[in-house]
C-alpha atoms as a PDB file:
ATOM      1  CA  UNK A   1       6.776   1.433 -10.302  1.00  0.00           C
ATOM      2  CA  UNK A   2       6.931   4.002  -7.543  1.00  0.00           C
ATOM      3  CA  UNK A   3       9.051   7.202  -7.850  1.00  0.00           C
ATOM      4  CA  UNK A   4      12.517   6.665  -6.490  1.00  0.00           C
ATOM      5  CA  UNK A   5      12.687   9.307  -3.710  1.00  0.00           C
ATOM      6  CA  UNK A   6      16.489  10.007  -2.718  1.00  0.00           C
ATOM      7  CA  UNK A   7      17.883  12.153   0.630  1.00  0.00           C
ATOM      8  CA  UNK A   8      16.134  14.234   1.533  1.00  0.00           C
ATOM      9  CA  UNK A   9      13.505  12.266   0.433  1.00  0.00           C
ATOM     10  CA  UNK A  10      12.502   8.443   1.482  1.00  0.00           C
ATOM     11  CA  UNK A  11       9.520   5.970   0.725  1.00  0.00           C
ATOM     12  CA  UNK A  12       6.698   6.325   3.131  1.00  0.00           C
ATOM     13  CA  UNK A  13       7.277   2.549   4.182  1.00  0.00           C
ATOM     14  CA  UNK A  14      10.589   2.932   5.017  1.00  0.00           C
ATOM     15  CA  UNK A  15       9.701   6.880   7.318  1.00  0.00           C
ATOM     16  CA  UNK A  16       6.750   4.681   8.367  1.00  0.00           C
ATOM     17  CA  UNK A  17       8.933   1.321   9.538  1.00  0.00           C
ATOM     18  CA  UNK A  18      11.851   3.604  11.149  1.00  0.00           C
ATOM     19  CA  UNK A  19       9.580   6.293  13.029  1.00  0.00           C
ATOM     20  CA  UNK A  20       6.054   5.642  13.371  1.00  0.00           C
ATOM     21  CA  UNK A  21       5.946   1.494  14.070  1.00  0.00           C
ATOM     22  CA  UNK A  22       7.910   1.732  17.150  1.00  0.00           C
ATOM     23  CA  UNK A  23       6.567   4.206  18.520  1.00  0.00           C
ATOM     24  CA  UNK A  24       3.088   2.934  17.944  1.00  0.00           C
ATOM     25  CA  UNK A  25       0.972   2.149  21.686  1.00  0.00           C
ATOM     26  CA  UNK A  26       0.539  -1.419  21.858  1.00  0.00           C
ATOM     27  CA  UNK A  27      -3.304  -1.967  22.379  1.00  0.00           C
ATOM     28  CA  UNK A  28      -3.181  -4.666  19.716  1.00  0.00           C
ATOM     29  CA  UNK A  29      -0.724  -6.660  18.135  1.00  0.00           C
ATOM     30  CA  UNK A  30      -2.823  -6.514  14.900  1.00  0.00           C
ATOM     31  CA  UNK A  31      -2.644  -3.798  12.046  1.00  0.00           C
ATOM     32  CA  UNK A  32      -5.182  -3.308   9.407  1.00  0.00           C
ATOM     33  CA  UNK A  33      -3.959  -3.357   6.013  1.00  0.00           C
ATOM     34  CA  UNK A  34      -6.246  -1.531   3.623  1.00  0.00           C
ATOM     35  CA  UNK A  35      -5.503  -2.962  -0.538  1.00  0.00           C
ATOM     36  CA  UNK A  36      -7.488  -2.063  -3.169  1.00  0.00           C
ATOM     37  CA  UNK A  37      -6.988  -2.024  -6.890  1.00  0.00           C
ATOM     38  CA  UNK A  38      -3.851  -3.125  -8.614  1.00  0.00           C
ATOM     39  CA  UNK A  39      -0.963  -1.209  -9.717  1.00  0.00           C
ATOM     40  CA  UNK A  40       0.613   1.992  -9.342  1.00  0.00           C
ATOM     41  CA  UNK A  41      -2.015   3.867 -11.883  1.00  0.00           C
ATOM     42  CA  UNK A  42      -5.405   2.672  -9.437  1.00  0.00           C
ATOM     43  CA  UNK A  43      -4.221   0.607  -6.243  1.00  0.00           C
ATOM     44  CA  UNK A  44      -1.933  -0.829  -4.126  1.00  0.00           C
ATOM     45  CA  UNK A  45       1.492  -1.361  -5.860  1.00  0.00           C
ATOM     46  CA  UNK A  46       2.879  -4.944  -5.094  1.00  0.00           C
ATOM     47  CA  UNK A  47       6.587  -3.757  -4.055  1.00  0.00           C
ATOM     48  CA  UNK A  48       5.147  -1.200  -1.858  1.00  0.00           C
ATOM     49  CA  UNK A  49       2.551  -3.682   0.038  1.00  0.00           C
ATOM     50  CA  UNK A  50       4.933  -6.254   0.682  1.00  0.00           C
ATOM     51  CA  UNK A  51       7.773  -4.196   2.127  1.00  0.00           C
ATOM     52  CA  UNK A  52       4.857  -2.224   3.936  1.00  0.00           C
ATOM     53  CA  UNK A  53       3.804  -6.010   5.085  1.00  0.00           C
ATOM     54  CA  UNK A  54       7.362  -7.057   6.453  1.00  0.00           C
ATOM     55  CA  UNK A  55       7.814  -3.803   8.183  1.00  0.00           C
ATOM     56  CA  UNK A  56       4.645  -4.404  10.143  1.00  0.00           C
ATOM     57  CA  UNK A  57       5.665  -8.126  10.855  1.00  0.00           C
ATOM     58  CA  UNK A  58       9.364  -7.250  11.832  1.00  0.00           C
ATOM     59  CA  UNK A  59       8.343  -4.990  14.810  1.00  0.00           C
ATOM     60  CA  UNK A  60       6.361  -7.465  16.037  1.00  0.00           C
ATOM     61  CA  UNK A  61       2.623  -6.644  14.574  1.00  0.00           C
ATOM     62  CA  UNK A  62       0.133  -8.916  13.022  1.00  0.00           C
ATOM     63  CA  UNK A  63      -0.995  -7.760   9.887  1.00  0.00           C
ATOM     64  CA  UNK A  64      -4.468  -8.143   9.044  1.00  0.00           C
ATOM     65  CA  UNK A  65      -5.402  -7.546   5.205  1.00  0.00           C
ATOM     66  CA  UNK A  66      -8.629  -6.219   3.693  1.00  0.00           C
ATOM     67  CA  UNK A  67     -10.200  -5.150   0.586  1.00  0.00           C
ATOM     68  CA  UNK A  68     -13.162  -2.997  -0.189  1.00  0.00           C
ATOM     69  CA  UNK A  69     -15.961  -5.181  -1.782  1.00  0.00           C
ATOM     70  CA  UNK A  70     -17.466  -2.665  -4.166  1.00  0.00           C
ATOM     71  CA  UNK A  71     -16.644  -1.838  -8.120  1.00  0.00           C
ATOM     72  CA  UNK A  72     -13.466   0.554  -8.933  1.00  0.00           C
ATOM     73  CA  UNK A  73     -14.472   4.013  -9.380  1.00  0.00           C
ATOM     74  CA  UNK A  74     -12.719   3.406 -12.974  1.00  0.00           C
ATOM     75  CA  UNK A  75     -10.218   1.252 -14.798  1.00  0.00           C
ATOM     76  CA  UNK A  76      -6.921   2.128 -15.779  1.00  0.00           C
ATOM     77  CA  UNK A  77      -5.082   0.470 -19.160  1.00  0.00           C
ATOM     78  CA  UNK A  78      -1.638  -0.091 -18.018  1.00  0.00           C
ATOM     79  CA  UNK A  79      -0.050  -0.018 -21.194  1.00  0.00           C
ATOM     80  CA  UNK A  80      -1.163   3.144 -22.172  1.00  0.00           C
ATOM     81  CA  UNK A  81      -2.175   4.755 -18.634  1.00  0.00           C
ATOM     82  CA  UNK A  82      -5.658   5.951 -19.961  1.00  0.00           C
ATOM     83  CA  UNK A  83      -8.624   5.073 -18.602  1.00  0.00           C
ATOM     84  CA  UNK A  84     -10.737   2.547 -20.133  1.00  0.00           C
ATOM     85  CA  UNK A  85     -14.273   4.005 -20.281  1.00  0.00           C
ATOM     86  CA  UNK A  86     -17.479   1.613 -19.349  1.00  0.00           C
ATOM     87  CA  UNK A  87     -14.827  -0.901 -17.921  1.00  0.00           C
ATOM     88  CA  UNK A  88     -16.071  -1.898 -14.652  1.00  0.00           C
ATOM     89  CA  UNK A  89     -14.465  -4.350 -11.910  1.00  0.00           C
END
């Protein structure tokens, strides 16, 4: 789970939702949405994607997912927050 981040301090989706979006020049209505991995040790966290998701879609933007397709540098075990040597995926 991300780091709560109080005043002065705020998530990047919400400073990215409430300053950049709208100010963004309309040459598209799509956004590229970059995901890649899977938690908050090697990727994308799920919280953070969706609410970075709905911010895109509430001012109006398309979102338009992708994913590298090529192995993960390395593996992370979740439980412990090591990485898992020779894992590959």
């Amino acid at each position: 789970m991300s780091p709560k981040m109080g005043p002065p301090f705020e998530s990047f989706t919400s400073w990215f939702s409430r300053f950049a979006l709208p100010f963004l020049p309309r040459f598209s209505d799509k956004i590229a949405v970059v995901l890649s991995g899977c938690g908050v040790y090697d990727g994308a966290e799920v919280h953070e994607s969706a609410a970075a998701l709905a911010a895109i879609t509430r001012q109006g933007f398309q979102p338009v997912i992708f994913a590298p397709d090529k192995q993960q540098a390395h593996v992370v075990d979740h439980n412990s927050g090591q990485e898992q040597a020779g894992e590959k995926r």
